[in-house]
Protein backbone atom coordinates (compact mmCIF):
# COMPACT_ATOMS: atom_id res chain seq x y z
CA UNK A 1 -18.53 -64.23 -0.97
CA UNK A 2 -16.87 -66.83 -3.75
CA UNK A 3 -13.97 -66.33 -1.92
CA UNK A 4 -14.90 -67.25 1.77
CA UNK A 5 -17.40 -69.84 0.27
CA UNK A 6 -14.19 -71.63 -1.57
CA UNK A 7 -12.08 -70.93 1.61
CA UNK A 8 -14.63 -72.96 3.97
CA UNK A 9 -15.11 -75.81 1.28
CA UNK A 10 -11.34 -76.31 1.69
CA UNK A 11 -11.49 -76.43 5.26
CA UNK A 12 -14.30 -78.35 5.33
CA UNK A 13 -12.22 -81.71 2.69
CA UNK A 14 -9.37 -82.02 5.27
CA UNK A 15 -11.50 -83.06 8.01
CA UNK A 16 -11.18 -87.31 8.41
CA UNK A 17 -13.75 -89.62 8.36
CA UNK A 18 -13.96 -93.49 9.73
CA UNK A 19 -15.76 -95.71 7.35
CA UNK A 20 -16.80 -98.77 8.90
CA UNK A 21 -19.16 -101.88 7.88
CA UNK A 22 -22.21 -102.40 10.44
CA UNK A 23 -23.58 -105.97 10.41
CA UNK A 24 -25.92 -104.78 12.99
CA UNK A 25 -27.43 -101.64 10.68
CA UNK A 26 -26.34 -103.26 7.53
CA UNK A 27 -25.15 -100.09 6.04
CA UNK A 28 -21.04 -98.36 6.24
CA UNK A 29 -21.03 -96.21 9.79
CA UNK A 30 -18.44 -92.75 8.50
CA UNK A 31 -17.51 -91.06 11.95
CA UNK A 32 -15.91 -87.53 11.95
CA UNK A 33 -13.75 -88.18 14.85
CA UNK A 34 -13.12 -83.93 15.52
CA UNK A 35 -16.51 -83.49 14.93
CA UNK A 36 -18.50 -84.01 17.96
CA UNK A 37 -21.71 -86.04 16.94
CA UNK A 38 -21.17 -85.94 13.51
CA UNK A 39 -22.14 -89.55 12.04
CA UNK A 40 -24.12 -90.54 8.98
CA UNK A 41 -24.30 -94.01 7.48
CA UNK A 42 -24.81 -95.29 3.94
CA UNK A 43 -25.91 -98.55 1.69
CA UNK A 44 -22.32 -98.47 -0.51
CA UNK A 45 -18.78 -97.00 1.11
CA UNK A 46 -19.42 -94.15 -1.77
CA UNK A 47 -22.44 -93.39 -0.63
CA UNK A 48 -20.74 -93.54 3.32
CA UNK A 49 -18.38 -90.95 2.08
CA UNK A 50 -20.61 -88.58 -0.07
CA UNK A 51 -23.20 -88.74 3.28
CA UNK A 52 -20.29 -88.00 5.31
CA UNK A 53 -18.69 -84.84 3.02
CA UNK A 54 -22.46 -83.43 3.29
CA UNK A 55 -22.32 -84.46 7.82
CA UNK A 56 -19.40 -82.43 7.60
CA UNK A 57 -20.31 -79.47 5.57
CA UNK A 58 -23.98 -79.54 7.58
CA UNK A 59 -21.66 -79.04 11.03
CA UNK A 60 -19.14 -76.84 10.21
CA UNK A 61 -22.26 -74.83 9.04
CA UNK A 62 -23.88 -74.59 11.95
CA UNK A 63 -20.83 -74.05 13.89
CA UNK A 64 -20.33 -70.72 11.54
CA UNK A 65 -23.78 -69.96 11.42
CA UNK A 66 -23.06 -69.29 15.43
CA UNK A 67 -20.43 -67.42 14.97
CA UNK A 68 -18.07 -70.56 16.73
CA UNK A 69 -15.06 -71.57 15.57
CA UNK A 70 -14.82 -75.56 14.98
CA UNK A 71 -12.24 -77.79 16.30
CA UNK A 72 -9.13 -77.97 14.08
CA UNK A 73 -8.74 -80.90 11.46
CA UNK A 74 -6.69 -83.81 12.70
CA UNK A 75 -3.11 -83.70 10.77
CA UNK A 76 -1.70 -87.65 10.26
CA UNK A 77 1.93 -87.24 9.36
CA UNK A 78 2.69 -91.15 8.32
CA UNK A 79 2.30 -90.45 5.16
CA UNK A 80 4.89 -87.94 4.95
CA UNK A 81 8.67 -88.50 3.62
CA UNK A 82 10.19 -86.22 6.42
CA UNK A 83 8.21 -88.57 9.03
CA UNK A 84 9.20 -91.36 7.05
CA UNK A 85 13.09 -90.70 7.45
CA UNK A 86 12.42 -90.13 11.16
CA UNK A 87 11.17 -93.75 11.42
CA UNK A 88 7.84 -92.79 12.83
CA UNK A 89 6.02 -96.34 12.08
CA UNK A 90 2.33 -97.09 12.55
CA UNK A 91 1.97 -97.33 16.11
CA UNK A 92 2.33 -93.40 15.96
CA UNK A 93 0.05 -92.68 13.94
CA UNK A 94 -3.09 -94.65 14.76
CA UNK A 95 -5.80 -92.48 16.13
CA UNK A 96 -5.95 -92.61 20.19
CA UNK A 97 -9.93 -93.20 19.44
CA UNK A 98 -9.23 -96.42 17.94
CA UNK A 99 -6.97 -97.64 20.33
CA UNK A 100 -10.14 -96.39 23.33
CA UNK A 101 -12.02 -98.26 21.22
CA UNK A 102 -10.25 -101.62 21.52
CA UNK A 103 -9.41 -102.22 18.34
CA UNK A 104 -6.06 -101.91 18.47
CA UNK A 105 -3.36 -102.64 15.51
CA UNK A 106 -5.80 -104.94 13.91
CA UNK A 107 -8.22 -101.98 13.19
CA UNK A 108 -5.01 -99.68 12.39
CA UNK A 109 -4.37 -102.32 9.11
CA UNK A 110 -8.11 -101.98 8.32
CA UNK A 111 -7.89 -98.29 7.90
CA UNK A 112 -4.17 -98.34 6.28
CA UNK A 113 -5.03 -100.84 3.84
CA UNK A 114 -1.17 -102.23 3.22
CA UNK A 115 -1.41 -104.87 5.56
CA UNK A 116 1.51 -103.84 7.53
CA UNK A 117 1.32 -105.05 11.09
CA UNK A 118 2.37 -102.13 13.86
């Protein structure tokens, strides 16, 4: 039971999460974008992502708990070298939901962090 317990855990870390300040709530917003529904909030971005490792684990749960099998985890290849020598740039690899979203390249730098403009 170790075994399938250490096996889901693993699963469970490679799902992504959004972290994003909320004037409105005054607290970080962490989305799981694969994760239908699944949104928590907290006071400090580390408490946004502990809140959001638990959202995760609490879904996946329930999902396995049915007997379901969840969607697969999103796979973001920028940071790869082999993608990187193929001259994928940003633009590629900017979540559609961002761009639905309206947020554009602007956002993309946001979640990058380098600055680089797509």
């Amino acid at each position: 039971m170790d075994g399938d317990h250490a096996a889901k855990d693993r699963i469970a870390n490679r799902y992504s999460m959004v972290v994003e300040w909320s004037d409105e709530d005054d607290a970080y917003i962490v989305t799981v974008l694969e994760l239908p529904g699944c949104r928590t909030h907290g006071a400090t971005r580390e408490e946004a992502v502990r809140q959001g490792a638990n959202a995760i684990e609490t879904w996946l749960g329930g999902v396995w708990n049915d007997g379901d099998v969840p969607p697969a985890p999103r796979r973001f290849v920028f940071w790869s070298s082999r993608t990187a020598q193929r001259g994928v740039g940003l633009e590629r690899s900017v979540p559609h939901e961002l761009e639905e979203r309206g947020n554009g390249a602007e956002s993309a730098d946001s979640v990058v962090g380098d600055g680089a403009k797509a």
